[in-house]
Each structure stands twice: as structure tokens, then as C-alpha cells.
Protein backbone atom coordinates (compact mmCIF):
# COMPACT_ATOMS: atom_id res chain seq x y z
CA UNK A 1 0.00 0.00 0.00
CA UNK A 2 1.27 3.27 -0.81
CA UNK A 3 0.25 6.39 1.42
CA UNK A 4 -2.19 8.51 -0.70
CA UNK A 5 0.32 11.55 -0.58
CA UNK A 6 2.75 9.70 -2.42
CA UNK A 7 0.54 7.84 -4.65
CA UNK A 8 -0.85 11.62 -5.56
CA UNK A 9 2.82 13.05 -6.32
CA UNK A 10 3.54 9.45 -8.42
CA UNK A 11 0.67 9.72 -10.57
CA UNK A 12 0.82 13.30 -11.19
CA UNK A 13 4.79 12.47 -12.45
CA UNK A 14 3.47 9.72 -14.75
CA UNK A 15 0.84 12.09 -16.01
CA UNK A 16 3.64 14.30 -17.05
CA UNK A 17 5.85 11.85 -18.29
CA UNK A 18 3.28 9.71 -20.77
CA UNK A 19 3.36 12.78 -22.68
CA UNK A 20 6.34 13.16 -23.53
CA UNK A 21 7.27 11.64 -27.41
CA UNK A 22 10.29 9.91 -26.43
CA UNK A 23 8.77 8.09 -23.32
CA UNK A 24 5.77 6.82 -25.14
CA UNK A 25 7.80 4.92 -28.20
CA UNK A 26 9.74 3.70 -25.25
CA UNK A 27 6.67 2.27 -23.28
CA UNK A 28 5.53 1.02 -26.04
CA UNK A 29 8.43 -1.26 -27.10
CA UNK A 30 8.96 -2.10 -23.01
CA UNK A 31 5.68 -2.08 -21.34
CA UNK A 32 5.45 -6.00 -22.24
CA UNK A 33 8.00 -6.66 -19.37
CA UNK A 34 6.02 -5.11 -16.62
CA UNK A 35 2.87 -5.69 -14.56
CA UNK A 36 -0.31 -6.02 -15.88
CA UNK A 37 -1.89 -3.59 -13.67
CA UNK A 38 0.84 -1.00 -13.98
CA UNK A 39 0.72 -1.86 -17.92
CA UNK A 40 -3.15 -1.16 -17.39
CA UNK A 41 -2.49 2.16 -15.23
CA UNK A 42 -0.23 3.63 -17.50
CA UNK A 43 -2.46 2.97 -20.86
CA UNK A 44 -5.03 4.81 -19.12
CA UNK A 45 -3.29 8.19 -18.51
């Protein structure tokens, strides 16, 4: 469990990130190798 402060700061950084060019052709040649539920959390941003 992660406290909600955190999680809030966390999310808010991958918000940012998906957006950026680079880090989405990345993801989506890598995001086989992780989690289905973070795979699922990141899609959704």
C-alpha cells in the first residue's frame, strides 16, 4: 500500500511523463516486461 500523498505526487509524475514523445515509443516497445496492472495504469493516462 502506498500512502495517498505519495501515490498523488507518483501519478501526477506519470501524467507528465506519458506525454512526452520519447517516453511513449519507449513504453511502447517495453511495457510487455512489466505488470499487468501497472501496464493497465499507464495505458489509461
Amino acid at each position: 500500500m502506498i500512502d495517498i500523498e505519495i501515490w498523488s505526487r507518483w501519478k501526477g509524475l506519470a501524467e507528465t511523463i506519458i506525454i512526452i514523445p520519447k517516453f511513449k515509443r519507449v513504453w511502447e516497445k517495453t511495457k510487455d516486461v512489466h505488470a499487468h496492472e501497472f501496464r493497465d495504469f499507464i495505458d489509461s493516462l
